[in-house]
Protein backbone atom coordinates (compact mmCIF):
# COMPACT_ATOMS: atom_id res chain seq x y z
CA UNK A 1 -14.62 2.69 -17.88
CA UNK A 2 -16.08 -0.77 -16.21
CA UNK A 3 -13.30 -1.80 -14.83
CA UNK A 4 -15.36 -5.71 -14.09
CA UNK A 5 -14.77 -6.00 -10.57
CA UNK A 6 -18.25 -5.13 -8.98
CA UNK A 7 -19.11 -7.58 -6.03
CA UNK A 8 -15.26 -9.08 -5.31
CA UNK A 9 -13.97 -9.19 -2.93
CA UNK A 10 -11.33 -7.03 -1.38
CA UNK A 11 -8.79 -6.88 1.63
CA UNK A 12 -7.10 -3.62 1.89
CA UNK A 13 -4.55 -2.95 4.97
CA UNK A 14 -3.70 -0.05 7.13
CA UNK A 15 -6.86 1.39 5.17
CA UNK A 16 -8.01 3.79 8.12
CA UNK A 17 -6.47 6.66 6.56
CA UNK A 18 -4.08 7.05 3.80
CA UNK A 19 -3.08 5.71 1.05
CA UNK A 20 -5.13 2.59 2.20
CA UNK A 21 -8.18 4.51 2.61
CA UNK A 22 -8.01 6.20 -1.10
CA UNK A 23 -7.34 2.53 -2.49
CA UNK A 24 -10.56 1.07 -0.46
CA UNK A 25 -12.70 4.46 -1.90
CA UNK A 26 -11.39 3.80 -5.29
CA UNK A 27 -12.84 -0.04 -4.67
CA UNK A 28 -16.01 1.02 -3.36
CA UNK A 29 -17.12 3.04 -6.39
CA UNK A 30 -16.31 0.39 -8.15
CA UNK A 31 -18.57 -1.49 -6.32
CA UNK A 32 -16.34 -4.01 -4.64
CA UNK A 33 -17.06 -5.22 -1.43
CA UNK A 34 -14.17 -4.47 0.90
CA UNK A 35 -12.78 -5.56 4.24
CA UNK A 36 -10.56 -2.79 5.76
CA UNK A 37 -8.08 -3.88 8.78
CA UNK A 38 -6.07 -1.16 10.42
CA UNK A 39 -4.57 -0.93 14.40
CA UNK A 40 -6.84 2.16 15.06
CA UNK A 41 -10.49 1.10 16.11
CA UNK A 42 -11.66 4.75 15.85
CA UNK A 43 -10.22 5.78 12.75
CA UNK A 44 -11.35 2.68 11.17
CA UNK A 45 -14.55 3.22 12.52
CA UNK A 46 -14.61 6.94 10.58
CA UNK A 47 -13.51 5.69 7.43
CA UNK A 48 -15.67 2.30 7.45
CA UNK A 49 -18.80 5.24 7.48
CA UNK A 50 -17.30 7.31 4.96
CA UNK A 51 -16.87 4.34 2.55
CA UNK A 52 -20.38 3.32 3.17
CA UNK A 53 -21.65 6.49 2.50
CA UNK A 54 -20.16 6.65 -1.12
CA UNK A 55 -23.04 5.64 -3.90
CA UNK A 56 -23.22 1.90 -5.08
CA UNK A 57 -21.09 1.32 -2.04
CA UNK A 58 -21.70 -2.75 -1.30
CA UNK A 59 -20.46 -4.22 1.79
CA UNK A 60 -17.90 -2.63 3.92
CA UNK A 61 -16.15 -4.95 6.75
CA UNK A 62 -13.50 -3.66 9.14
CA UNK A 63 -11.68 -5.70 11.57
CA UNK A 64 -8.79 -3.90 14.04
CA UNK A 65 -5.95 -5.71 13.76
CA UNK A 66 -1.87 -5.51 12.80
CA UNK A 67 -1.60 -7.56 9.70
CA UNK A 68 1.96 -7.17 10.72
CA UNK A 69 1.63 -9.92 13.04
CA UNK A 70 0.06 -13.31 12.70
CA UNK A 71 -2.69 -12.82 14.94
CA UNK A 72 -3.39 -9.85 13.09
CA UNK A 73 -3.46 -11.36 9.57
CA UNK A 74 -5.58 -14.35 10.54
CA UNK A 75 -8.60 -12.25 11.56
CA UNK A 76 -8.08 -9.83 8.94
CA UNK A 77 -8.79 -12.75 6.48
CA UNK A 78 -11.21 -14.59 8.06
CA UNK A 79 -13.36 -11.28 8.12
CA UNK A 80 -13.27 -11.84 3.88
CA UNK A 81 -15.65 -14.50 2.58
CA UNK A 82 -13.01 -14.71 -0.02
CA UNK A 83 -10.06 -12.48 -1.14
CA UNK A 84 -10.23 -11.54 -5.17
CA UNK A 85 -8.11 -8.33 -4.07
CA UNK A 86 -5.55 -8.41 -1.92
CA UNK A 87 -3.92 -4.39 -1.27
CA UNK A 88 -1.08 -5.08 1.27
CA UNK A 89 0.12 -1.87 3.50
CA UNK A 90 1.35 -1.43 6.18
CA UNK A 91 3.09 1.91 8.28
CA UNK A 92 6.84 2.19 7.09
CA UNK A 93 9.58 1.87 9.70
CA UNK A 94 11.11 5.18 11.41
CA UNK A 95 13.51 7.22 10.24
CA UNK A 96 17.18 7.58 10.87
CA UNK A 97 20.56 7.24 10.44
CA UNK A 98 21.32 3.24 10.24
CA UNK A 99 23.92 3.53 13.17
CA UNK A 100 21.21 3.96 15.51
CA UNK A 101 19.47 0.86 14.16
CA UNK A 102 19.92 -2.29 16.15
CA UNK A 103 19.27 -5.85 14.91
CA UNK A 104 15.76 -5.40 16.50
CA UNK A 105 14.91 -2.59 13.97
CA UNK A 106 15.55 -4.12 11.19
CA UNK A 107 14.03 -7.71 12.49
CA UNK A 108 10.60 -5.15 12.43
CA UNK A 109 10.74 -3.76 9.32
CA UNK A 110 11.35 -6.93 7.74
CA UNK A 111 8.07 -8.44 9.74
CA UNK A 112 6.10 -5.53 8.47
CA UNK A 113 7.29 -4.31 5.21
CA UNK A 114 8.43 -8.05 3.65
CA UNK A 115 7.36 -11.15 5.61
CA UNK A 116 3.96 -9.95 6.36
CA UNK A 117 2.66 -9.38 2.74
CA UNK A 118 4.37 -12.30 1.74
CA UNK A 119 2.41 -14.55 4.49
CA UNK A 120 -0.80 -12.49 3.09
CA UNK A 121 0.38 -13.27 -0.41
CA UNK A 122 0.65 -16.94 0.51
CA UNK A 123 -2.59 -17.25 2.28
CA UNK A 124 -4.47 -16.18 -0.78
CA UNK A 125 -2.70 -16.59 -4.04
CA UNK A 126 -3.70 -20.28 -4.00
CA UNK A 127 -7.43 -19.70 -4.06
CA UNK A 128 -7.22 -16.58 -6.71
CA UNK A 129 -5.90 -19.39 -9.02
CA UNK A 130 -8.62 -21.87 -8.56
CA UNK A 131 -10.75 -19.18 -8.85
CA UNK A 132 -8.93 -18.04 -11.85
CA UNK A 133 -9.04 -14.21 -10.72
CA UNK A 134 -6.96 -12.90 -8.46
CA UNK A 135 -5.54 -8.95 -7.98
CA UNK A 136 -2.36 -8.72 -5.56
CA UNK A 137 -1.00 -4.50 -5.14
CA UNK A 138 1.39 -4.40 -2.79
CA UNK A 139 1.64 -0.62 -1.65
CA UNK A 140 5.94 0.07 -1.08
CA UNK A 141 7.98 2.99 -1.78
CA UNK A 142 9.10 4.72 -4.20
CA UNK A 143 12.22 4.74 -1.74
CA UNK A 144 12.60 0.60 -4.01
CA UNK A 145 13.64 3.03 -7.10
CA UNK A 146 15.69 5.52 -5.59
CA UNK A 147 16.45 5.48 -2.09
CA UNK A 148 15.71 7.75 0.89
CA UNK A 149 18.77 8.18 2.77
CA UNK A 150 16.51 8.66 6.26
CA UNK A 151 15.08 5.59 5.37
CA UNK A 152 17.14 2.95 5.29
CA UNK A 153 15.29 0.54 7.52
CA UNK A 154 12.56 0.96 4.43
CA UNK A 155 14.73 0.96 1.55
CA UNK A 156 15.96 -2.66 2.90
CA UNK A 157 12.71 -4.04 3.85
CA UNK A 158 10.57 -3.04 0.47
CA UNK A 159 13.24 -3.98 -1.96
CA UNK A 160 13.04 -7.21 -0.80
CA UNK A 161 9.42 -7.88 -1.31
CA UNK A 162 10.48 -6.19 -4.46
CA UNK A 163 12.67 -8.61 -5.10
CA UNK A 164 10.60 -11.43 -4.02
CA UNK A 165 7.39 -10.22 -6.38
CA UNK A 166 9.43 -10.51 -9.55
CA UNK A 167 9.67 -14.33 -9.12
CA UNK A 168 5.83 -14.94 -8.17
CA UNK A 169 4.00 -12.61 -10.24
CA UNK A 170 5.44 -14.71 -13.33
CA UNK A 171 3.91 -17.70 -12.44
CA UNK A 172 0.66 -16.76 -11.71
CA UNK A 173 -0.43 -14.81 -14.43
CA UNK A 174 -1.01 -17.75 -16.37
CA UNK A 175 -4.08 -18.08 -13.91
CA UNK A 176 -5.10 -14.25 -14.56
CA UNK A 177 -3.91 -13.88 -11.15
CA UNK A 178 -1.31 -10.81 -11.26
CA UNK A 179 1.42 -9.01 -8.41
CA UNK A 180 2.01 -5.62 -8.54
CA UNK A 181 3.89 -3.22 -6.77
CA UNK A 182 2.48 0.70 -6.16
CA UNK A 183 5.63 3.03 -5.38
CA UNK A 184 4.04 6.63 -3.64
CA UNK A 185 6.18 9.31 -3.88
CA UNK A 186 5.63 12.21 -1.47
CA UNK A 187 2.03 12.25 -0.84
CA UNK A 188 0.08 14.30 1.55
CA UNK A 189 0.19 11.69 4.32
CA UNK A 190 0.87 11.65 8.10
CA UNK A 191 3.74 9.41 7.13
CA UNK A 192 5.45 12.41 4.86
CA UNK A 193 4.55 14.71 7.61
CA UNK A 194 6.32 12.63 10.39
CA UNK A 195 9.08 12.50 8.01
CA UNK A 196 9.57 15.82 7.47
CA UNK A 197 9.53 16.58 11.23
CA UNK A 198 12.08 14.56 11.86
CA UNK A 199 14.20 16.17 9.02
CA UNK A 200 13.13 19.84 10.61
CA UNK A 201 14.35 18.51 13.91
CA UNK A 202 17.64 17.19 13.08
CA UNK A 203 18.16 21.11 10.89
CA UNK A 204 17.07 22.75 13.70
CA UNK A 205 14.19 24.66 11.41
CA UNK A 206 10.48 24.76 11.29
CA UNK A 207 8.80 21.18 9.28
CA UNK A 208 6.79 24.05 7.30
CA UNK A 209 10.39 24.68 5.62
CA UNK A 210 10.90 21.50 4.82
CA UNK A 211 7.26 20.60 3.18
CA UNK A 212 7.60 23.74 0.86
CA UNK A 213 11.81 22.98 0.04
CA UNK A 214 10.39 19.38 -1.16
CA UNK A 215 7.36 20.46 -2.81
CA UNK A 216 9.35 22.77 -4.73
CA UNK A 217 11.67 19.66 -6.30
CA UNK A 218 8.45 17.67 -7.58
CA UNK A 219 7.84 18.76 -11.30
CA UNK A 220 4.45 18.48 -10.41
CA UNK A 221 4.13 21.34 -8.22
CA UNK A 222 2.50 19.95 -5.58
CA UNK A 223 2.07 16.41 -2.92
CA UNK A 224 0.21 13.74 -4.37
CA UNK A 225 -3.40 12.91 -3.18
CA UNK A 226 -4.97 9.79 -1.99
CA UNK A 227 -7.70 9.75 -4.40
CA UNK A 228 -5.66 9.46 -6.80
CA UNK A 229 -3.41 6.71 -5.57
CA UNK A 230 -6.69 4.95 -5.41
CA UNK A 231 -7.33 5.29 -8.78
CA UNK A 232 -4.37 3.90 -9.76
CA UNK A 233 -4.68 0.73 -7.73
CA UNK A 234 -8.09 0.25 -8.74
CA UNK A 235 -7.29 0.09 -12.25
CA UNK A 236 -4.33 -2.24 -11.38
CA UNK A 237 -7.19 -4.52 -9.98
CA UNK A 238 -9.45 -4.45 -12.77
CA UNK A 239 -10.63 -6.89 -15.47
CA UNK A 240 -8.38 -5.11 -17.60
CA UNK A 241 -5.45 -5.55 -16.30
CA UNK A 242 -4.81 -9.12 -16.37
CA UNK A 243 -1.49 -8.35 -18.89
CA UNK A 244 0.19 -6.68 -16.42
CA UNK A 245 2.17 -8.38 -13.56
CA UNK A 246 5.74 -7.83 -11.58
CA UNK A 247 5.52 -4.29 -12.34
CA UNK A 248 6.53 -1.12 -10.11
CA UNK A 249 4.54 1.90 -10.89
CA UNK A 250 6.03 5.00 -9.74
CA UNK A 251 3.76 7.30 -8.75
CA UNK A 252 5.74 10.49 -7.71
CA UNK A 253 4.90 13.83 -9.73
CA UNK A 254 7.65 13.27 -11.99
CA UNK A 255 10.26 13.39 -9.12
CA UNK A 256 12.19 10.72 -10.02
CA UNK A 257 14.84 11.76 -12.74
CA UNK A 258 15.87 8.53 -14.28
CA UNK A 259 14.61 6.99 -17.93
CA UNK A 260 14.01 3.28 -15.86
């Protein structure tokens, strides 16, 4: 399928590696012009030549930056001649049990994992409507459908851009300008793999353990892969999509056990 976005233009975050990275592949083949902005110069670096490398690939930008701060978000954008895409990302807060949390903790999360899509949102959403195309994915958690007690600084933090989505992805649409949410399940990431150390730390056993005691409990069989995140988002993005908006996708293996 053509999915009609070949020469937009797209700003994925925390695309160095990850879920960001299969979501700027999955753009490139499509042959969108992308800007990717991540902290890591050298991994950004790596992936900016592995998306270039990919046939039909158009122009690849990258800018280091932390889109979770202003700074960060400013030259991320003004690396994009214009934003038709907008794939918002950014690394979830650490794990633990809330007591250990102080207000500073959850003042960070909010910055990263709320506020600072939202500021992207509003920095862009305006000129998607003149333009009268726009794509907004916001990459969360499957944590927003059923949450992770080690994760309560992200349960908090993405169910209120959740929350905050529902409201503006109804009024744009009229402008074929749609919000959507992407909720990963476990997928073969550093961030699962940092979260399943911790887990094996706090047991006392070896992270190994954990991995295969989780992968077991996915009716899948198996982690997800980044590819296919990628694939999802892209169609999400596409010309195609313009009739869906303010939705969560859970993508998971068929982990979570509930009908809604």
């Amino acid at each position: 399928m053509d999915l009609g976005i070949a020469g937009r233009w797209a700003l994925v975050c925390a695309a160095s590696k990850g879920l960001g990275l299969g979501c700027a592949r999955a753009l490139v083949r499509e042959g969108v012009n992308v800007v990717i902005a991540a902290r890591g110069e050298e991994a950004l670096n790596r992936a900016a030549e592995e998306l270039r490398a990919l046939p039909g690939a158009g122009e690849v930008r990258t800018v280091v930056a932390d889109v979770t701060t202003e700074a960060g978000r400013v030259a991320a954008l003004a690396a994009c001649r214009q934003v038709d895409i907008l794939v918002t990302n950014a690394g979830g807060p650490p794990a633990g049990d809330f007591r250990q949390f102080e207000r500073e903790d959850w003042i960070a999360a909010l910055d990263a994992n709320m506020l600072a899509p939202i500021a992207l949102i509003r920095a862009t959403v305006d000129g998607m409507i003149e333009r009268g195309f726009g794509r907004i994915i916001n990459i969360t958690s499957s944590s927003v459908k059923a949450p992770i007690d080690i994760l309560g600084l992200s349960n908090g933090a993405r169910s209120g851009l959740t929350g905050f989505v529902a409201g503006l992805a109804r009024r744009t649409v009229a402008h074929n300008v749609t919000i959507n949410n992407l909720l990963p399940g476990q997928f073969d990431t550093d961030r699962l793999r940092g979260n399943f150390a911790y887990v094996a730390q706090q047991q006392g056993v070896d992270a190994g353990q954990i991995a295969e005691r989780k992968r077991t409990l996915i009716p899948a069989g198996r982690f997800g892969n980044a590819d296919e995140f990628g694939a999802a988002c892209a169609f999400l993005c596409s010309a195609q999509a313009g009739y869906i908006t303010g939705q969560n996708l859970l993508i998971d293996g068929g982990a979570y056990p509930g009908t809604f």
